[in-house]
N, C-alpha and C. Protein backbone atom coordinates (compact mmCIF):
# COMPACT_ATOMS: atom_id res chain seq x y z
N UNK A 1 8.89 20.15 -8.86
CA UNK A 1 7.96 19.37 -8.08
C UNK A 1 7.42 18.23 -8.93
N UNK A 2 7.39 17.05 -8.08
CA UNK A 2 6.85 15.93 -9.25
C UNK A 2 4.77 15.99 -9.52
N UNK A 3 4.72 15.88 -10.84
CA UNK A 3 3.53 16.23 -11.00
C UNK A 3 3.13 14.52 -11.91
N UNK A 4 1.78 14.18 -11.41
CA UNK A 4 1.40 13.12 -12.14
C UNK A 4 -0.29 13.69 -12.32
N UNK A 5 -0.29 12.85 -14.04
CA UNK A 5 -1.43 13.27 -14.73
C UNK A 5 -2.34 12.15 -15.31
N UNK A 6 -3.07 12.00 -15.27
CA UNK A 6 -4.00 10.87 -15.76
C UNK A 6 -4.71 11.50 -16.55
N UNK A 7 -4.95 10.39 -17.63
CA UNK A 7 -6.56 11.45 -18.74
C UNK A 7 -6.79 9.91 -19.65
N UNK A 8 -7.61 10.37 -20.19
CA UNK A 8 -8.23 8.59 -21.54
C UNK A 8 -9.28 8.47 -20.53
N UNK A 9 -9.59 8.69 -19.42
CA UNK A 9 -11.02 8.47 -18.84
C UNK A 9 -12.44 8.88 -19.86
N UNK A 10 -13.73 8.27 -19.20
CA UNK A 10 -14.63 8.42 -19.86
C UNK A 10 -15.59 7.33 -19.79
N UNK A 11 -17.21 7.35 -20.44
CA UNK A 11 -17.52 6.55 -20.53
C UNK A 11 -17.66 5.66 -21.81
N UNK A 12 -17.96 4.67 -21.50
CA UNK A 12 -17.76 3.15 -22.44
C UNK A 12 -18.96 2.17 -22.12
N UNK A 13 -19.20 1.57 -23.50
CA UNK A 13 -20.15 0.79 -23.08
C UNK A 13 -19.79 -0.60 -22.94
N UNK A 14 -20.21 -1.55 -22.10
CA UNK A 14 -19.55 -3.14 -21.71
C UNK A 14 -18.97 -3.49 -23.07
N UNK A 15 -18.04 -4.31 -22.51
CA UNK A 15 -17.01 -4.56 -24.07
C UNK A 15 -16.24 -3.74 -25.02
N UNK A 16 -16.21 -2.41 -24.35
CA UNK A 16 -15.35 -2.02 -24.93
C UNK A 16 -14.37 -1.60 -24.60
N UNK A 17 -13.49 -0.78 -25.15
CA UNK A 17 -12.37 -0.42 -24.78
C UNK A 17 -11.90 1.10 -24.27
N UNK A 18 -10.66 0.96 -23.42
CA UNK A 18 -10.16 2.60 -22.97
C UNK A 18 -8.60 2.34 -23.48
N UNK A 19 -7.65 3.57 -22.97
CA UNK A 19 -6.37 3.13 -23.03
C UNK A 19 -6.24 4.57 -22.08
N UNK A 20 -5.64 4.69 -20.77
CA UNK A 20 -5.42 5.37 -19.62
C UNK A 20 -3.94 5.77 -20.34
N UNK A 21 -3.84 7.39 -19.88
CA UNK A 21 -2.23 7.70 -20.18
C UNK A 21 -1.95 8.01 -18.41
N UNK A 22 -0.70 8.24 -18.59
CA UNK A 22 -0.25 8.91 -16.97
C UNK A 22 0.96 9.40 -17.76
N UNK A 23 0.86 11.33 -17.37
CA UNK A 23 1.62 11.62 -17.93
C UNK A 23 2.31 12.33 -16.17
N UNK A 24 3.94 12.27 -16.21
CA UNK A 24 4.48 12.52 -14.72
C UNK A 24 5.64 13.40 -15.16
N UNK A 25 6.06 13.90 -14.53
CA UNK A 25 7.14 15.20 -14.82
C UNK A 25 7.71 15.50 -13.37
N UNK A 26 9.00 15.81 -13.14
CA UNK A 26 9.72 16.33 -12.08
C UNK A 26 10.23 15.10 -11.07
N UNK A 27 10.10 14.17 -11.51
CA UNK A 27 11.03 13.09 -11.04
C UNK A 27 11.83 11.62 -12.08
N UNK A 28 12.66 11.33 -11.38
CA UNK A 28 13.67 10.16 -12.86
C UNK A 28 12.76 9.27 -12.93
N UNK A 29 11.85 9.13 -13.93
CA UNK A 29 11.41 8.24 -14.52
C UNK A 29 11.65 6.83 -14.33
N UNK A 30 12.79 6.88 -14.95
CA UNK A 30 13.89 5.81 -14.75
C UNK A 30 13.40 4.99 -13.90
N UNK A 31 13.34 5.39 -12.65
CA UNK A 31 13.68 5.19 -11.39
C UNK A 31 12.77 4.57 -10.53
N UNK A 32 11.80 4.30 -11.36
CA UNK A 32 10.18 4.54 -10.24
C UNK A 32 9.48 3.04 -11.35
N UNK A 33 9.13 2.35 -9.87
CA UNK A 33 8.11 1.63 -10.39
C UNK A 33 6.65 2.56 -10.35
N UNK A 34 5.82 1.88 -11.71
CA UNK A 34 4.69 2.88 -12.18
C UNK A 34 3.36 1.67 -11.85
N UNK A 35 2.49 2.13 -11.58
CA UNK A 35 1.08 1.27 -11.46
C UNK A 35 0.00 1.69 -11.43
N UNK A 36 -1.06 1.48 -11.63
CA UNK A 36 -2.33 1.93 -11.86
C UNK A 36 -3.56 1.28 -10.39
N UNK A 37 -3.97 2.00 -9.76
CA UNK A 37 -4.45 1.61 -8.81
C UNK A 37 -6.26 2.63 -9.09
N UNK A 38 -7.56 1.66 -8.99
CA UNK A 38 -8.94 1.99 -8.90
C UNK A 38 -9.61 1.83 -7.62
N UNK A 39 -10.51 3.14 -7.55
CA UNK A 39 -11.40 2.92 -6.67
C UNK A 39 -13.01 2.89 -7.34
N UNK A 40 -13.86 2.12 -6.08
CA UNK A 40 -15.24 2.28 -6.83
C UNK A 40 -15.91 2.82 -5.67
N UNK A 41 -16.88 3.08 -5.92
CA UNK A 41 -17.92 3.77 -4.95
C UNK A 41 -18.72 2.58 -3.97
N UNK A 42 -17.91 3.11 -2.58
CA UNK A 42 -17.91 2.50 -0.98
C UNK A 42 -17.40 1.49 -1.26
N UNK A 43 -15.92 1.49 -2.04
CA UNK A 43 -14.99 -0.10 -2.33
C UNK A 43 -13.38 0.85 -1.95
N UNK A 44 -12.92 -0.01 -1.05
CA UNK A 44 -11.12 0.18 -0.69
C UNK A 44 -10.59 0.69 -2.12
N UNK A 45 -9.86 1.13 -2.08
CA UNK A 45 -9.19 1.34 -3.18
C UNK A 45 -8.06 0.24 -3.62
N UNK A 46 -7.98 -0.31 -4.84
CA UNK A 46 -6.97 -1.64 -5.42
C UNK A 46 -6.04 -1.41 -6.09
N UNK A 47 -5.41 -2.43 -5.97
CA UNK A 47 -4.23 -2.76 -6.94
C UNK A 47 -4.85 -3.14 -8.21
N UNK A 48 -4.61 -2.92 -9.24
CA UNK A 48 -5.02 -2.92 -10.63
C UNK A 48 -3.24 -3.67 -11.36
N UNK A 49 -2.56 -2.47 -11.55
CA UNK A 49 -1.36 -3.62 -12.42
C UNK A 49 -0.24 -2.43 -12.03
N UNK A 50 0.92 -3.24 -12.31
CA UNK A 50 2.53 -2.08 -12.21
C UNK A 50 3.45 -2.74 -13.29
N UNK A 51 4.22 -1.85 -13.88
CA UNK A 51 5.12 -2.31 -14.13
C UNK A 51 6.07 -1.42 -13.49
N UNK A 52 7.51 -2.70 -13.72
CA UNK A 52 8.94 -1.86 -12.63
C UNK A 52 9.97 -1.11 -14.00
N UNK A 53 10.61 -0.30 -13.09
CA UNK A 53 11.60 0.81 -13.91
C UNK A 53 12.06 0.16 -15.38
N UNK A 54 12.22 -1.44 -14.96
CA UNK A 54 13.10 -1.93 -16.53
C UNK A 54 12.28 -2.47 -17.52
N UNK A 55 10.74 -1.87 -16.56
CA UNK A 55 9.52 -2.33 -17.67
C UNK A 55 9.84 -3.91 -18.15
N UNK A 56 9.83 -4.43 -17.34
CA UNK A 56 10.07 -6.17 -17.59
C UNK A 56 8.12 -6.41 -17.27
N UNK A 57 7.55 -7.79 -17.41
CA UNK A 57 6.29 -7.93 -17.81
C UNK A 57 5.89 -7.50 -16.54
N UNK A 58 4.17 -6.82 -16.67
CA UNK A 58 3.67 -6.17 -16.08
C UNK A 58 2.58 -7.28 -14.77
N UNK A 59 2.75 -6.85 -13.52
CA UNK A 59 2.08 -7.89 -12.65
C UNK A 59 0.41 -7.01 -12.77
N UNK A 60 -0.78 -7.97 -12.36
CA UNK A 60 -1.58 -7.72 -12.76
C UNK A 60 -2.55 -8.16 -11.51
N UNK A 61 -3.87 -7.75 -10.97
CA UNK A 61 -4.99 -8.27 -10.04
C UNK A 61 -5.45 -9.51 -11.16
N UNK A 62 -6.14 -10.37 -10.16
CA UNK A 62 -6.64 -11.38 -10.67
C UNK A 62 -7.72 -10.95 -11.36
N UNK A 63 -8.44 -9.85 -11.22
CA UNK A 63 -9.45 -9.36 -11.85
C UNK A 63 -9.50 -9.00 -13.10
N UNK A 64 -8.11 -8.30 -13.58
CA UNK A 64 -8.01 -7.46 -14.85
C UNK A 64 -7.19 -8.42 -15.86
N UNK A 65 -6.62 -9.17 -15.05
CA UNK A 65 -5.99 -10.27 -15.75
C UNK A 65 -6.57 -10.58 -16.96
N UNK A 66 -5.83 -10.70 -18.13
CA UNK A 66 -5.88 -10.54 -19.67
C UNK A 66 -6.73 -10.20 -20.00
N UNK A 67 -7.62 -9.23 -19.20
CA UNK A 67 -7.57 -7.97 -20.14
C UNK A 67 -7.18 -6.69 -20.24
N UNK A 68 -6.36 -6.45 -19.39
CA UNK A 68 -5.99 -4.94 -18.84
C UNK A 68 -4.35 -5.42 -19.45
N UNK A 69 -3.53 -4.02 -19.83
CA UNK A 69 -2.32 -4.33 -20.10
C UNK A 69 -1.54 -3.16 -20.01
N UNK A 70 -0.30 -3.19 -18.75
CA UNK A 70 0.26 -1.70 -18.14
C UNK A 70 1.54 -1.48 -19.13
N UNK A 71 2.18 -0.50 -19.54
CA UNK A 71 2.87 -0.20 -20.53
C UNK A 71 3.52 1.06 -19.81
N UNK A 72 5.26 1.24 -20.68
CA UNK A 72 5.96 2.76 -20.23
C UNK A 72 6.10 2.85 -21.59
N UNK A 73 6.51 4.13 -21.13
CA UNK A 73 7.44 4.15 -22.52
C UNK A 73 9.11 5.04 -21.93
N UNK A 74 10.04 4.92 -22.38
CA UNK A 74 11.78 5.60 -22.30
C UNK A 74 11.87 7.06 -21.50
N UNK A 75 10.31 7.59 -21.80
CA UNK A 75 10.74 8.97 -21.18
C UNK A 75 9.79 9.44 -19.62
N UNK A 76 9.09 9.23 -20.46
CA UNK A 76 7.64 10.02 -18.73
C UNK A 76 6.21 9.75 -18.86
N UNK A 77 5.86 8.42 -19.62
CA UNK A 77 4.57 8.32 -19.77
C UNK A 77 4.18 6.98 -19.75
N UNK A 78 3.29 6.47 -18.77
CA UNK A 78 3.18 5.40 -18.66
C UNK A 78 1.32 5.14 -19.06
N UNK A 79 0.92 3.56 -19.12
CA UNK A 79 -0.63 3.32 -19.70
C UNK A 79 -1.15 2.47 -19.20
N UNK A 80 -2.30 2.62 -19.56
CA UNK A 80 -3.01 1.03 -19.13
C UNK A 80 -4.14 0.91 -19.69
N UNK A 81 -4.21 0.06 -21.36
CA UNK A 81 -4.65 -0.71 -22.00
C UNK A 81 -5.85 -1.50 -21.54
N UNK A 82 -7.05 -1.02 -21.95
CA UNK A 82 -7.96 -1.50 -21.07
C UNK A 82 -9.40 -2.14 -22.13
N UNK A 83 -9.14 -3.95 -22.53
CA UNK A 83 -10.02 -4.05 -23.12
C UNK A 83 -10.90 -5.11 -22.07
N UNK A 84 -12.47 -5.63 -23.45
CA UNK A 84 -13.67 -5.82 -22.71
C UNK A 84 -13.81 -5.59 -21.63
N UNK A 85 -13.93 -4.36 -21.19
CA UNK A 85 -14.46 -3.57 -20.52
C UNK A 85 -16.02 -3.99 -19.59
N UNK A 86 -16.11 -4.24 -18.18
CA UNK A 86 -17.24 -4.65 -17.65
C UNK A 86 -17.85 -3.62 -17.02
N UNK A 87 -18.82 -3.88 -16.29
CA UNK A 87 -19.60 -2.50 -15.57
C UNK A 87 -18.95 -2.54 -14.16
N UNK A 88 -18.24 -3.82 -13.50
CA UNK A 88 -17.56 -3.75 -12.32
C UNK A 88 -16.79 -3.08 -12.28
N UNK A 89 -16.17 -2.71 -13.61
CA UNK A 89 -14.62 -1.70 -14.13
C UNK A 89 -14.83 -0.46 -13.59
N UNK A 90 -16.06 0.16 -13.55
CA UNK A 90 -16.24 1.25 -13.26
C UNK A 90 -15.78 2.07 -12.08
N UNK A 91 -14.71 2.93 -12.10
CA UNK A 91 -14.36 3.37 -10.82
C UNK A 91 -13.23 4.76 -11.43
N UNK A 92 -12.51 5.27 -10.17
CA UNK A 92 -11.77 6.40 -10.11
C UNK A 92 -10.58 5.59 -10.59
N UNK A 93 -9.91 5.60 -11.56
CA UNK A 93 -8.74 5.29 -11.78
C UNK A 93 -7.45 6.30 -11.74
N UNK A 94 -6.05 5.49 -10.54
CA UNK A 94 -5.15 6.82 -10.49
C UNK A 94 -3.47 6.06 -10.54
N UNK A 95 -3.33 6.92 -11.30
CA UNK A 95 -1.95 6.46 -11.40
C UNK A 95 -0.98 6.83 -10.42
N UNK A 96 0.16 5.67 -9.93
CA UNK A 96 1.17 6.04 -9.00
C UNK A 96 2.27 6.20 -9.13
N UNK A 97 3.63 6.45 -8.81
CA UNK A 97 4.61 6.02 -8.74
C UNK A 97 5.58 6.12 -7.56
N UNK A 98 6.42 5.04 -7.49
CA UNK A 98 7.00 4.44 -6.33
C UNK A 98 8.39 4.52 -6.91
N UNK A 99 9.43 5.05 -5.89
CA UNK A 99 10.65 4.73 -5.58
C UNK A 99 11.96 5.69 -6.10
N UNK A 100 12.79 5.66 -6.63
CA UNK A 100 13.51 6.81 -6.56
C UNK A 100 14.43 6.85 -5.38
N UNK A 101 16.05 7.32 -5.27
CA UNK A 101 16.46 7.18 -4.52
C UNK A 101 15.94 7.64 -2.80
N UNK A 102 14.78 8.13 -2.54
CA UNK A 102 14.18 8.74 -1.47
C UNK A 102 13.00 7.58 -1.47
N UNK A 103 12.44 6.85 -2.06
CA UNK A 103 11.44 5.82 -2.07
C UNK A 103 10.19 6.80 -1.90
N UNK A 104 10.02 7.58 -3.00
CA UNK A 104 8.65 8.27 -2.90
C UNK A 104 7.43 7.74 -3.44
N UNK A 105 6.72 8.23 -3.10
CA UNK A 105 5.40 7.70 -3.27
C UNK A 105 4.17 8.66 -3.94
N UNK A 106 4.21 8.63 -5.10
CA UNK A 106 3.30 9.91 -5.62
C UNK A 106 2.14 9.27 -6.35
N UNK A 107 0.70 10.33 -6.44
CA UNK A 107 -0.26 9.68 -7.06
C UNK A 107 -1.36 11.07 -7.63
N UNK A 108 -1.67 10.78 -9.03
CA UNK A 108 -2.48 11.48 -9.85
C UNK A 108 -3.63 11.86 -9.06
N UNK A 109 -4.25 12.87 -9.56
CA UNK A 109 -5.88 13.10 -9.03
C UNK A 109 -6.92 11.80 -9.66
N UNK A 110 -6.62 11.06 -10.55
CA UNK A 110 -7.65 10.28 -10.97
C UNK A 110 -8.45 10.40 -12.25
N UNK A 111 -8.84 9.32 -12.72
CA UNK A 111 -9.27 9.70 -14.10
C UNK A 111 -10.67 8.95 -14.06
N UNK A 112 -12.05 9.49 -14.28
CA UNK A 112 -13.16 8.42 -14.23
C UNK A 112 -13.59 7.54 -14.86
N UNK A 113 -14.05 6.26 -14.95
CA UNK A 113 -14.33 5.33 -15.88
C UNK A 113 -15.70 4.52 -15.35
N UNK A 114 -16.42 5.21 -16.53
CA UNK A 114 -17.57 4.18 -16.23
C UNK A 114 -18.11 3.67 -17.38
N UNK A 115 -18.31 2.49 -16.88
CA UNK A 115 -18.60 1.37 -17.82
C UNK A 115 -20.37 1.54 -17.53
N UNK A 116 -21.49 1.86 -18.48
CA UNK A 116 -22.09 1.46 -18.87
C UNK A 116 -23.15 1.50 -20.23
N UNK A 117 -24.05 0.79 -20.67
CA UNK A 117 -25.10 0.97 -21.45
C UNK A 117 -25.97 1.98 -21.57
């Protein structure tokens, strides 16, 4: 069964930094575009950043834009690099993944991040 894991949550104070893991098991890696998607409290839930299977450069929200940075690595673990850190940052962060010859769609329980003083 495919299992996805998020952890590096926590709190932080403005300006600083996190680095999100997503650790996933029971599906080809390979295969799957990976992305990081946040929610905040009484806010839709967003697009944050992805990168695709051949890990070519990572697309990004206009929001997190240079400073957030999504990363794989060869086997089953994907990231997301998360500096100056604001208090808007603050939300449920969950990792996804998309595609696979069935075009599945799977997503972590979430990891918390709050940004403050």
């Amino acid at each position: 069964q495919v299992r996805i894991l998020e952890s590096g949550g926590g709190l932080v104070q403005p300006g600083g930094s996190l680095r999100l893991s997503c650790h996933t098991s029971g599906l080809k890696f390979a295969a799957f575009t990976m992305g990081w998607f946040r929610q905040a409290p009484g806010k839709e839930r967003q697009f944050v950043a992805s990168i695709d299977s051949m890990a070519r450069g990572g697309t990004y929200s206009d929001s997190v834009k240079g400073r957030f940075t999504i990363s794989r690595d060869n086997f089953n673990m994907a990231y997301l690099q998360m500096n100056n850190l604001a208090p808007e940052d603050t939300a449920v962060y969950y990792c996804n993944a998309y595609g696979g010859e069935s075009r599945g769609d799977y997503w972590g329980q979430g990891t918390q991040v709050i940004v403050s003083s």
